[in-house]
N, C-alpha and C. Protein backbone atom coordinates (compact mmCIF):
# COMPACT_ATOMS: atom_id res chain seq x y z
N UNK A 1 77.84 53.91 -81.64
CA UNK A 1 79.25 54.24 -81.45
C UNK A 1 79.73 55.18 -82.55
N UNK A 2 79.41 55.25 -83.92
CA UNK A 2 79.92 55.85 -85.24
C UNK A 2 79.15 57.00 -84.90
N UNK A 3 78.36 57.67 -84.31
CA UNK A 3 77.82 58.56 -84.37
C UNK A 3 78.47 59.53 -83.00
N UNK A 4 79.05 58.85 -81.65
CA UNK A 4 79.48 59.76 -80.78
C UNK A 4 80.88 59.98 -81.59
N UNK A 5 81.87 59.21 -82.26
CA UNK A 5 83.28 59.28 -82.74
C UNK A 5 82.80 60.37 -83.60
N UNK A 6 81.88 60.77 -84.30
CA UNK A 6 81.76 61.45 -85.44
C UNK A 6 81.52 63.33 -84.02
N UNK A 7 80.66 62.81 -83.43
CA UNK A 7 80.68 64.26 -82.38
C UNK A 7 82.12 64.44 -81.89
N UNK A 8 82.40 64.01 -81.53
CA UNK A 8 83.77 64.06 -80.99
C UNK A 8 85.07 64.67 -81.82
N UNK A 9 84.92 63.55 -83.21
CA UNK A 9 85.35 64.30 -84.24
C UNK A 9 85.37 65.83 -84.66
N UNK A 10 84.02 66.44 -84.68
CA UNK A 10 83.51 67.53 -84.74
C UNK A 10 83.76 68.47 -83.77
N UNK A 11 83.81 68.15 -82.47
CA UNK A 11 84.09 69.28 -81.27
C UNK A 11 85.62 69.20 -81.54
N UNK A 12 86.85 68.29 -82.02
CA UNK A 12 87.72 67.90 -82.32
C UNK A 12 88.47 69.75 -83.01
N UNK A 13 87.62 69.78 -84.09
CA UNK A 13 87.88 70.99 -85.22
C UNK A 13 86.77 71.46 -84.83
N UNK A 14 86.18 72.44 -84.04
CA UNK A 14 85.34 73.49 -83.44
C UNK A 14 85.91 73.91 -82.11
N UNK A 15 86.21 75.66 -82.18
CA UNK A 15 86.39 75.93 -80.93
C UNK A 15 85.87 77.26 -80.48
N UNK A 16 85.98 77.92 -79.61
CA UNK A 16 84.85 79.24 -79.09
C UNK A 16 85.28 80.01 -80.13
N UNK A 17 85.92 80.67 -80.57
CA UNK A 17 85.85 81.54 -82.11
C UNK A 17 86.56 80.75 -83.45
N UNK A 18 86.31 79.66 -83.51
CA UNK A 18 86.67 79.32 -85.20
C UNK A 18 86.60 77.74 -85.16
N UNK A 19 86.71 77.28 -86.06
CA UNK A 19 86.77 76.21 -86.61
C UNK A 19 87.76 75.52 -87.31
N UNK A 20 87.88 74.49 -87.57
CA UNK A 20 88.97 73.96 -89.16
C UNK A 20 88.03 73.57 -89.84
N UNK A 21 88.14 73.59 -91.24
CA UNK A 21 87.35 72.40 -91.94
C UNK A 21 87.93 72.60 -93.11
N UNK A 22 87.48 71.29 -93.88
CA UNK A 22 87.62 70.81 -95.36
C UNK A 22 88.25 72.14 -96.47
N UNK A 23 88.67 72.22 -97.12
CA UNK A 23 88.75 72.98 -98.89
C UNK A 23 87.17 72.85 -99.46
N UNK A 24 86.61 73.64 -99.52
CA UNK A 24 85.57 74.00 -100.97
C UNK A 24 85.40 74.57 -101.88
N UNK A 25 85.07 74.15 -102.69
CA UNK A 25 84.72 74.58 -104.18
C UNK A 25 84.94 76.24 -104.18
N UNK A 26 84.03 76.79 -103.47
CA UNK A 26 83.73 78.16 -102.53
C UNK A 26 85.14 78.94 -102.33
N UNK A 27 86.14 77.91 -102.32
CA UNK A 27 87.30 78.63 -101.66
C UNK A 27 88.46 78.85 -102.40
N UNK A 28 88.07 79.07 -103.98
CA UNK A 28 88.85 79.06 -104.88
C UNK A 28 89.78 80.75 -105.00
N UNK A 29 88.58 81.65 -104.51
CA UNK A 29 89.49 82.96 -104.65
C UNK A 29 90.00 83.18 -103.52
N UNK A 30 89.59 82.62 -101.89
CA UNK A 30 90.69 83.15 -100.95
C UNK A 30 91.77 82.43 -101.28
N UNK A 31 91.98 80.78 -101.87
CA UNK A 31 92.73 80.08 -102.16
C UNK A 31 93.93 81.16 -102.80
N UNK A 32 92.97 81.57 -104.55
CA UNK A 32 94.11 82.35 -105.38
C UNK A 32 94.70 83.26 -104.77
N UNK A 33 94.09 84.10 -103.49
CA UNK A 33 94.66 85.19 -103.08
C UNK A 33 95.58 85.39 -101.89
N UNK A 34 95.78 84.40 -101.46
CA UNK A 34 96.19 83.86 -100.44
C UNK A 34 97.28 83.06 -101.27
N UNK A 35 97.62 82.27 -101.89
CA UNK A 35 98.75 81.32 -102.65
C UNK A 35 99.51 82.75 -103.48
N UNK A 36 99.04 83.42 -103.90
CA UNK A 36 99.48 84.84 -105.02
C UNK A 36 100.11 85.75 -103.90
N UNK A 37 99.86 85.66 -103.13
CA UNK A 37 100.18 87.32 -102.08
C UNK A 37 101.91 87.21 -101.57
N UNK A 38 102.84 87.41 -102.61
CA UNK A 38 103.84 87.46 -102.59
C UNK A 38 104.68 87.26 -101.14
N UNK A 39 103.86 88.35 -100.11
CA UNK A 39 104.18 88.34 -99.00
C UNK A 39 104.20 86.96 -98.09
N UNK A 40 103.56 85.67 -98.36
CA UNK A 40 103.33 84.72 -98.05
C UNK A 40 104.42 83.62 -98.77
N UNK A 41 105.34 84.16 -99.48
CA UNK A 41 106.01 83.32 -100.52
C UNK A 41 107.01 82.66 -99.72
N UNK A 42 107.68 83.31 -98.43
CA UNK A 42 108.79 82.80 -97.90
C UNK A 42 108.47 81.53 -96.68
N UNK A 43 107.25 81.31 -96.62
CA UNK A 43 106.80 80.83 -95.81
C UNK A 43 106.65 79.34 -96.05
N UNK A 44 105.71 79.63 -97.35
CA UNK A 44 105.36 78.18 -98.21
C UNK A 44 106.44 77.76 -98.83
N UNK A 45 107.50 78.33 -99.25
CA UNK A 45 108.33 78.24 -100.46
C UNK A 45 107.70 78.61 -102.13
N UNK A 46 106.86 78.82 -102.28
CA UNK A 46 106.22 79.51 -103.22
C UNK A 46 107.27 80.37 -104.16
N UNK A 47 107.60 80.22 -105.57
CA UNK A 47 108.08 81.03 -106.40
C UNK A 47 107.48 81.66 -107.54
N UNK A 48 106.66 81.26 -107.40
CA UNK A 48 105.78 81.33 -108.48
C UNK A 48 104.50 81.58 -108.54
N UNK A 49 103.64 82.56 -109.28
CA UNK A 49 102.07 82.80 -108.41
C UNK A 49 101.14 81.28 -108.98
N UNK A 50 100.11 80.80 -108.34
CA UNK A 50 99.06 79.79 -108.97
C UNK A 50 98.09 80.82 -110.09
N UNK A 51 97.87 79.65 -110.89
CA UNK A 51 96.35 79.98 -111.79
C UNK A 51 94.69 79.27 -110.85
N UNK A 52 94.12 79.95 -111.55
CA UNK A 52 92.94 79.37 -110.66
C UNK A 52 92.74 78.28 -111.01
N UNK A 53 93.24 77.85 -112.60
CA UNK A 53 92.79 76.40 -112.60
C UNK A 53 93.33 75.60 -112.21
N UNK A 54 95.02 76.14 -111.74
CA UNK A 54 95.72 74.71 -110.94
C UNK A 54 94.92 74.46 -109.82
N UNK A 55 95.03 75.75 -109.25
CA UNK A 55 94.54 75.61 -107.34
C UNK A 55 92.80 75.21 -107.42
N UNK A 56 92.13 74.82 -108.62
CA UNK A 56 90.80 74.59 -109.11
C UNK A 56 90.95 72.94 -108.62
N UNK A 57 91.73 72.41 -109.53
CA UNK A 57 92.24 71.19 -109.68
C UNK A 57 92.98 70.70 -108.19
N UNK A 58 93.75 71.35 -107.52
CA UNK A 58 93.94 71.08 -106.27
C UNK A 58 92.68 70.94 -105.05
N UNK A 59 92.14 71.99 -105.29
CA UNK A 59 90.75 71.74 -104.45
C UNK A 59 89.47 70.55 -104.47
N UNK A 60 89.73 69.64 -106.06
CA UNK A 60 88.89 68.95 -106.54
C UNK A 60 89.68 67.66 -106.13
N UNK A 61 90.95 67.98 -106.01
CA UNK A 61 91.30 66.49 -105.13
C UNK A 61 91.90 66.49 -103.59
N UNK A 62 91.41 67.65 -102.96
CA UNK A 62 91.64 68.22 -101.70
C UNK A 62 90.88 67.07 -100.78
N UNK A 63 89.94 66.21 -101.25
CA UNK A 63 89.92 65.04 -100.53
C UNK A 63 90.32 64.16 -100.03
N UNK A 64 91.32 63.77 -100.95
CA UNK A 64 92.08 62.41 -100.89
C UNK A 64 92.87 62.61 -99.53
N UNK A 65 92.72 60.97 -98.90
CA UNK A 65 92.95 60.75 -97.40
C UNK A 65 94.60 61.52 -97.48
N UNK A 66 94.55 61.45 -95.74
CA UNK A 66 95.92 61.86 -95.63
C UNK A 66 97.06 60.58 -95.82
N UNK A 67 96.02 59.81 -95.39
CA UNK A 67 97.28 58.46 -95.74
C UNK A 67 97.60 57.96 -96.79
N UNK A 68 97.02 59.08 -98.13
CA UNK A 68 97.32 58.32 -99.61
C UNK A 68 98.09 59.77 -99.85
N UNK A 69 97.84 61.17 -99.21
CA UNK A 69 98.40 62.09 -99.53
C UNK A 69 99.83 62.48 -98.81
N UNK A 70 99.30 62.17 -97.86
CA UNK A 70 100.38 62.34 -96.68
C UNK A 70 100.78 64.30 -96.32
N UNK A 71 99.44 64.46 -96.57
CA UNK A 71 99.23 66.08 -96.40
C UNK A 71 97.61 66.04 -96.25
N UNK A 72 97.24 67.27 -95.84
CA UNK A 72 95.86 67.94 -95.97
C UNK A 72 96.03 69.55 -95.28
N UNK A 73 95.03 69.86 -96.19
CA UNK A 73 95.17 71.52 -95.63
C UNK A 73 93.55 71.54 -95.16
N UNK A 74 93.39 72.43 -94.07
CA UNK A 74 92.43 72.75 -93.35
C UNK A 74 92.09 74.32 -93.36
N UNK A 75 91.20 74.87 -93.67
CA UNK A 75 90.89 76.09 -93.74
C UNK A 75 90.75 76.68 -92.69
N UNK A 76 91.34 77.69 -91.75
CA UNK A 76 90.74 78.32 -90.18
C UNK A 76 89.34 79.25 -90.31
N UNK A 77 88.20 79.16 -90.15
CA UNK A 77 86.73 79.89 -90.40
C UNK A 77 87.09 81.03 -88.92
N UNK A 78 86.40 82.62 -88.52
CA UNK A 78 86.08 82.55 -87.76
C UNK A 78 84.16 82.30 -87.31
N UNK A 79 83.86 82.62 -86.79
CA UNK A 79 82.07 82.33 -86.21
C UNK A 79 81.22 82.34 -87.39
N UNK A 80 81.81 83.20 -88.31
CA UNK A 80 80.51 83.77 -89.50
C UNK A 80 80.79 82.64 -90.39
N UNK A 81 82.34 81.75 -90.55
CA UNK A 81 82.75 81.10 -91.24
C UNK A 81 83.67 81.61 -92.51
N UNK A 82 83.93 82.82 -92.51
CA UNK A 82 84.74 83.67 -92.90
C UNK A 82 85.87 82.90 -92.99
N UNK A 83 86.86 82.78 -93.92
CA UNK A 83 88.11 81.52 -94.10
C UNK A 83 89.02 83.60 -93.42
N UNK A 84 90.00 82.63 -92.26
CA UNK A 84 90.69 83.43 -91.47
C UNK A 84 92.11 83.29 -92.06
N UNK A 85 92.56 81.87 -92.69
CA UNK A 85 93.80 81.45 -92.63
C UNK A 85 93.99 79.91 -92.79
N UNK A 86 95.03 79.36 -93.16
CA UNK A 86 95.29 77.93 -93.30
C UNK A 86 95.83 77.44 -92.06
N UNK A 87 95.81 75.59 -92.19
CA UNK A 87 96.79 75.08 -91.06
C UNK A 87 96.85 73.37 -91.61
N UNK A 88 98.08 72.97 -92.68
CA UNK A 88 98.25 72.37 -93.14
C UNK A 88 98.99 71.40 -92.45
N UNK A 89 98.91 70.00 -92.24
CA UNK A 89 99.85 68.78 -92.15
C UNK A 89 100.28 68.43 -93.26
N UNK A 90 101.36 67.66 -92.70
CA UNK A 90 102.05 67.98 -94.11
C UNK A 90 103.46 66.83 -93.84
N UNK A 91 103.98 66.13 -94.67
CA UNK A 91 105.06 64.54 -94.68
C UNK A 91 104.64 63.66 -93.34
N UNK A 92 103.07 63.71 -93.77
CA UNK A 92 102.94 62.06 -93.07
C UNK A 92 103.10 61.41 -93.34
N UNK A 93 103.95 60.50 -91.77
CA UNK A 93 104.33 59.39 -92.21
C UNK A 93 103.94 58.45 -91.02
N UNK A 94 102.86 57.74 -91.22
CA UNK A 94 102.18 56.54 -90.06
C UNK A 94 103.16 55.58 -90.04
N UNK A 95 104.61 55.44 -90.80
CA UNK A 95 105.54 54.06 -89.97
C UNK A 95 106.14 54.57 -88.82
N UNK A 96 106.12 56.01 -89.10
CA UNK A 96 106.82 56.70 -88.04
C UNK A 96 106.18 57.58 -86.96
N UNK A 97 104.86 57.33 -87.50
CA UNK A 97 103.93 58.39 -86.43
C UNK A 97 104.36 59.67 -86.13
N UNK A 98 104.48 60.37 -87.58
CA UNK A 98 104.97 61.92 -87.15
C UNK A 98 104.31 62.46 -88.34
N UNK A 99 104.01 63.64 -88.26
CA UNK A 99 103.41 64.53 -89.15
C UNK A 99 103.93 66.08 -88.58
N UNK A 100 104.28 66.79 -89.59
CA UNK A 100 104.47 68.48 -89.82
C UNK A 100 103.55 69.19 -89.93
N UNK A 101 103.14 70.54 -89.44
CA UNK A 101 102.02 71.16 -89.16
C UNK A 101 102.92 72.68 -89.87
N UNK A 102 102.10 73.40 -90.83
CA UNK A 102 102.21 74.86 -90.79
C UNK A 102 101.11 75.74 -90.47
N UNK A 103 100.86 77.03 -90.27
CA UNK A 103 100.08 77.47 -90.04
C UNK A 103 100.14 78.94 -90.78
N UNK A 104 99.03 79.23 -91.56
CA UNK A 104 99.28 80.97 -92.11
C UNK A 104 97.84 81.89 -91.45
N UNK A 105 97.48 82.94 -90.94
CA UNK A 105 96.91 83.77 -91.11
C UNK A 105 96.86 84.96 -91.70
N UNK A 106 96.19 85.13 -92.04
CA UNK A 106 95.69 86.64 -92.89
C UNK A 106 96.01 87.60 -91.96
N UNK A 107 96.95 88.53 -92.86
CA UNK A 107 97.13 89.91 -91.52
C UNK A 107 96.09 90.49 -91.01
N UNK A 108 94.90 91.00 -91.43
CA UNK A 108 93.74 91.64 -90.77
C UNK A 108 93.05 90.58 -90.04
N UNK A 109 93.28 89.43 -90.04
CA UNK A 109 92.88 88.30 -88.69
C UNK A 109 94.37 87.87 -87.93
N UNK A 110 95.25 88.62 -87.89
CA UNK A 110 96.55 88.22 -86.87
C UNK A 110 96.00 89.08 -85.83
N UNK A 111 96.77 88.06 -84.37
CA UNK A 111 96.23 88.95 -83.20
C UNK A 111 95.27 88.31 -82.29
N UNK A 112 94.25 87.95 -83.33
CA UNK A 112 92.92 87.64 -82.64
C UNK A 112 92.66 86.40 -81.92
N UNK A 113 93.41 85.09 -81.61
CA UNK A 113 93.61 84.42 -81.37
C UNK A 113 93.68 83.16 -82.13
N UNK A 114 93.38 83.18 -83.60
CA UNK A 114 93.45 82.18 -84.47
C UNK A 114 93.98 81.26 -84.15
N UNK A 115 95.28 81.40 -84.67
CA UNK A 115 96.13 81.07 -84.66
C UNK A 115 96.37 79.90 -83.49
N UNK A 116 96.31 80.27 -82.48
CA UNK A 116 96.10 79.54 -81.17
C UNK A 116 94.68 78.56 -81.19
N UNK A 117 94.13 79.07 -81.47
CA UNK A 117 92.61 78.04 -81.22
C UNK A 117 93.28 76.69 -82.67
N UNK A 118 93.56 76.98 -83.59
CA UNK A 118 94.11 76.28 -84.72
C UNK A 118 94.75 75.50 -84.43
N UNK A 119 96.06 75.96 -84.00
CA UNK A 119 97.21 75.12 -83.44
C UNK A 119 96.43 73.96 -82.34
N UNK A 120 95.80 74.75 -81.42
CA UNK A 120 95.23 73.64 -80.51
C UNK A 120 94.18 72.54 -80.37
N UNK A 121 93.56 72.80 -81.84
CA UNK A 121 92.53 72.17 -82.32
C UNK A 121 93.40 70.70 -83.01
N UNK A 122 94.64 71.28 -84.17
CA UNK A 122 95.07 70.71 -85.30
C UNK A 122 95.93 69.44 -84.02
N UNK A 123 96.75 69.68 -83.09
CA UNK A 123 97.42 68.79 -82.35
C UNK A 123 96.33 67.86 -81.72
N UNK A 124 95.34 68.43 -81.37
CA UNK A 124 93.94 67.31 -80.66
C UNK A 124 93.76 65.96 -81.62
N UNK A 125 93.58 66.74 -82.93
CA UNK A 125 93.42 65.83 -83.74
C UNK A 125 94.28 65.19 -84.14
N UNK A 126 95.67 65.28 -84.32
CA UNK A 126 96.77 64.71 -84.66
C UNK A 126 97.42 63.56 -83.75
N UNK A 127 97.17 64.12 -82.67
CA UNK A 127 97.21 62.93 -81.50
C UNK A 127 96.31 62.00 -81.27
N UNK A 128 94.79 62.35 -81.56
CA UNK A 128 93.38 61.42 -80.91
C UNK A 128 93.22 60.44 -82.34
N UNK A 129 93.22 61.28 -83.68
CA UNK A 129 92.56 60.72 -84.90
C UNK A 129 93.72 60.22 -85.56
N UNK A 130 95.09 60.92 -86.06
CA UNK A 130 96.10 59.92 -86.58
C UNK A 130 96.64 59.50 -85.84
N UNK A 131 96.81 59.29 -84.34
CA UNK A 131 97.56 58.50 -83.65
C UNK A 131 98.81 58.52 -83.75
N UNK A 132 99.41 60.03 -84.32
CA UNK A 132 100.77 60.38 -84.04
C UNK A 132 101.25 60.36 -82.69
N UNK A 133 103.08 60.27 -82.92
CA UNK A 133 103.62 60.27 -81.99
C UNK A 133 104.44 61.72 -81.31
N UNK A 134 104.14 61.98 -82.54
CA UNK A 134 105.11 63.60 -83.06
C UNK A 134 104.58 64.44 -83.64
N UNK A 135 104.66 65.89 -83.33
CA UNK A 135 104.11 67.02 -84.61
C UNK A 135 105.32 67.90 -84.44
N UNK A 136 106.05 68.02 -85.79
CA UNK A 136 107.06 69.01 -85.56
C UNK A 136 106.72 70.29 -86.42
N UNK A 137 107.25 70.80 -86.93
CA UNK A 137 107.54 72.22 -87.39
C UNK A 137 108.43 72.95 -87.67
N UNK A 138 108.66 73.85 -88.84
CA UNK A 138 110.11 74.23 -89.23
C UNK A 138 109.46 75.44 -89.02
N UNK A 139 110.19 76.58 -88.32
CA UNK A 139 110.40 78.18 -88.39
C UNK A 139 111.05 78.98 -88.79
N UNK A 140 111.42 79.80 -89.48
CA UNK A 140 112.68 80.83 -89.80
C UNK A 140 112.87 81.68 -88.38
N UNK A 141 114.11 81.77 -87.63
CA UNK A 141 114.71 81.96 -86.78
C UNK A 141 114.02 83.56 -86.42
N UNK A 142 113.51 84.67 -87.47
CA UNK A 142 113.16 86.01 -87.02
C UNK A 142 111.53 85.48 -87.77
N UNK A 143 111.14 84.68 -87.14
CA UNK A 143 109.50 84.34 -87.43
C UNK A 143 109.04 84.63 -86.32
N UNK A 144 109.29 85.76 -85.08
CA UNK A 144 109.48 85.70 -83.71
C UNK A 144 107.30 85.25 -83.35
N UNK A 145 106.64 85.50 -84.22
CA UNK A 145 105.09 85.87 -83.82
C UNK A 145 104.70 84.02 -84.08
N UNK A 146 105.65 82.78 -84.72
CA UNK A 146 105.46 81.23 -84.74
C UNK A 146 106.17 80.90 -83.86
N UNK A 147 107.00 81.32 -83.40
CA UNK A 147 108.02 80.71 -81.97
C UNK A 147 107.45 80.78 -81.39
N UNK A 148 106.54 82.17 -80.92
CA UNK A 148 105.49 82.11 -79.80
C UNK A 148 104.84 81.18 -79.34
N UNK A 149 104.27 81.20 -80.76
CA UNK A 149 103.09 80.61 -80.82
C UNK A 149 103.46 78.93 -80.60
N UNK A 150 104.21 78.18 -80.99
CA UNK A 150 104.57 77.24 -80.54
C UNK A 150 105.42 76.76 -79.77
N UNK A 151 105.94 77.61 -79.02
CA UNK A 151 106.24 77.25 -77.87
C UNK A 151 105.15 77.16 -76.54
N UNK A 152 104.41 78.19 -76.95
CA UNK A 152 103.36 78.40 -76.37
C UNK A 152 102.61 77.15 -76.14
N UNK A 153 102.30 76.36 -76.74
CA UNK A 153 101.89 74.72 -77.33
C UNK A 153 103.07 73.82 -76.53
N UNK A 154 104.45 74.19 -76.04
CA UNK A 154 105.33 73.50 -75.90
C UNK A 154 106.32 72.72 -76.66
N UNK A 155 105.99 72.85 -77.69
CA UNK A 155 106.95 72.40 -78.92
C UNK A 155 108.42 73.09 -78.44
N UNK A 156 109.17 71.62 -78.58
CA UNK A 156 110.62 72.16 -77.66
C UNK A 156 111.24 72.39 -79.21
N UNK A 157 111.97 73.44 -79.22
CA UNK A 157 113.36 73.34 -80.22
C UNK A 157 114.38 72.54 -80.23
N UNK A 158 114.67 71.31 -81.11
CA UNK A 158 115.18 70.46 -80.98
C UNK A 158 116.27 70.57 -81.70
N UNK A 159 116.50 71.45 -82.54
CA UNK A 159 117.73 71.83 -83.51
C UNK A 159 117.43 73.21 -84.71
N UNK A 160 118.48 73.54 -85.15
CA UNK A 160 118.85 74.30 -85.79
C UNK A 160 119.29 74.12 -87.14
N UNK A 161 118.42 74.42 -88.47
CA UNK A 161 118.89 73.96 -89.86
C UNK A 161 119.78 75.50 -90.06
N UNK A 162 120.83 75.14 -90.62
CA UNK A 162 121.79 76.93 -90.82
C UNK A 162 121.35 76.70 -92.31
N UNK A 163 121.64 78.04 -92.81
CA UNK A 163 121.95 78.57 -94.05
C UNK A 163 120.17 77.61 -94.79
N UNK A 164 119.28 77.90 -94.21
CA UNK A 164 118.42 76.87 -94.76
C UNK A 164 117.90 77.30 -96.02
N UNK A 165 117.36 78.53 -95.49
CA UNK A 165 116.47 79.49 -96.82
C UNK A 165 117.07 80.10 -97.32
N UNK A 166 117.11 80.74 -98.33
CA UNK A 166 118.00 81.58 -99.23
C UNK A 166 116.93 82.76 -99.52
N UNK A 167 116.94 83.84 -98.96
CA UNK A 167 115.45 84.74 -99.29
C UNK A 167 115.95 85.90 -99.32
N UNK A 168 115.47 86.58 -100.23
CA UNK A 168 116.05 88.29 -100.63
C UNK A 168 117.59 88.42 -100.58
N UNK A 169 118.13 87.58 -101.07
CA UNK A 169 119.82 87.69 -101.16
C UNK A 169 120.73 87.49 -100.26
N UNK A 170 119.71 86.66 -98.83
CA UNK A 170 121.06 85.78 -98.06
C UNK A 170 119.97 84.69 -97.01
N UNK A 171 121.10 83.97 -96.32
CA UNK A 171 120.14 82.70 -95.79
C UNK A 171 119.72 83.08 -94.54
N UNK A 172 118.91 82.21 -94.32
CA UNK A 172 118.03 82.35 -92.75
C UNK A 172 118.31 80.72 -92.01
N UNK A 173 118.32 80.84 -90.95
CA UNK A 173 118.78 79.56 -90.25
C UNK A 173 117.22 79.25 -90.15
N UNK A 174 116.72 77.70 -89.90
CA UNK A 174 115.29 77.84 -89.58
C UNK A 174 115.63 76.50 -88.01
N UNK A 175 114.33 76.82 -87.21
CA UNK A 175 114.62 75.82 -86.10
C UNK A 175 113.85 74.68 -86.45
N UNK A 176 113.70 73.49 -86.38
CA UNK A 176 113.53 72.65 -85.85
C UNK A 176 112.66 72.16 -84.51
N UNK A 177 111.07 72.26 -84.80
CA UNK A 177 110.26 71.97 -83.38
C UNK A 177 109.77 70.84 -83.37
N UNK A 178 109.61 70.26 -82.35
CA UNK A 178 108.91 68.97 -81.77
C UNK A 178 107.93 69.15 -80.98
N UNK A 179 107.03 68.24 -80.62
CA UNK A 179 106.17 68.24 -80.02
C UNK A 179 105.57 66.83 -79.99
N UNK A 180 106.47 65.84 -78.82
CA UNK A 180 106.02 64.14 -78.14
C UNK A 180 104.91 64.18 -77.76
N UNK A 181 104.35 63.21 -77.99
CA UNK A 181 102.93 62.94 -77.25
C UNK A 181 103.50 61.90 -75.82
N UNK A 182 103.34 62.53 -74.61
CA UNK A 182 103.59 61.73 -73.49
C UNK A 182 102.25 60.77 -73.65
N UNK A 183 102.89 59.49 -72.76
CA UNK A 183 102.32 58.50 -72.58
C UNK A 183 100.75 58.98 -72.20
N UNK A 184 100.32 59.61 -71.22
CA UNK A 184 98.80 59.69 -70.84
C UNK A 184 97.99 60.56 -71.58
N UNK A 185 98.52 61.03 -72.60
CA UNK A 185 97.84 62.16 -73.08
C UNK A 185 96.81 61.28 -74.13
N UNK A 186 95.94 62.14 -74.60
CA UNK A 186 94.26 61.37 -75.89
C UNK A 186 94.76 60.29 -75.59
């Protein structure tokens, strides 16, 4: 039995062009360059660039369960295993069976379907393996290329945060997505 859950697991985060998997050691400079790339700052909330030895030190405890972290970040590979982009959970909370999902790709891998195979991988697992009830998501309102993309998934817009972000000298409203797990679904 521990050995089909573990396949399953595995086809879980594998899909026809990419994968998710773990943080490695290995992944310390897309890490730095990717956390540093200013352009990515409004996304994460990021103000500040990382050193390699913080994001060193982050990667060395990039293990710890989600239920002691109540986060994990997942790396997107495509075929060669090439790290494409992130797709982080993020304020789990198992009393409530809900967890937050972000997602970043690298501009010279936007387009290609990442993004999508990610998203549809990361909800498989969120529903089959934590036994959530919920995956929501916050967007900035002119994020028009994540609305897509999760609506696309069906994530309904359930509300509207105003004045949320404060970025380059005025605010951005951000939405509010959901995404129920109906009764028959994993």
């Amino acid at each position: 039995m521990f050995l089909k859950e573990i396949s399953l697991f595995m086809a879980t985060l594998h899909s026809k062009n990419s994968n998710l998997r773990a943080l490695e050691p290995e992944d310390l400079d897309f890490l730095f360059s990717s956390e540093n790339d200013e352009s990515f700052w409004e996304i994460s909330g990021t103000q500040i660039p990382y050193s390699k030895y913080i994001l060193q030190k982050y990667i060395e405890n990039a293990h710890q369960d989600i239920y002691e972290a109540k986060q994990y970040r997942f790396v997107i590979c495509n075929t060669q295993n090439i790290p494409v982009g992130m797709i982080d959970l993020f304020d789990f909370n198992p009393q409530h069976n809900r967890v937050g999902v972000g997602i970043l790709i690298l501009p010279q891998f936007q387009g290609k379907g990442y993004a999508s195979e990610a998203l549809e991988m990361i909800i498989d697992y969120a529903f089959m393996y934590l036994n959530v009830h919920q995956i929501f998501a916050n967007i900035t309102v002119d994020n028009k290329k994540s609305i897509t993309l999760f609506e696309k998934f069906n994530f309904e817009k359930v509300g509207i945060k105003k004045d949320w972000t404060f970025i380059d000298d005025s605010y951005k409203n951000e939405i509010l997505y959901q995404l129920i797990k109906t009764p028959n679904e994993f």
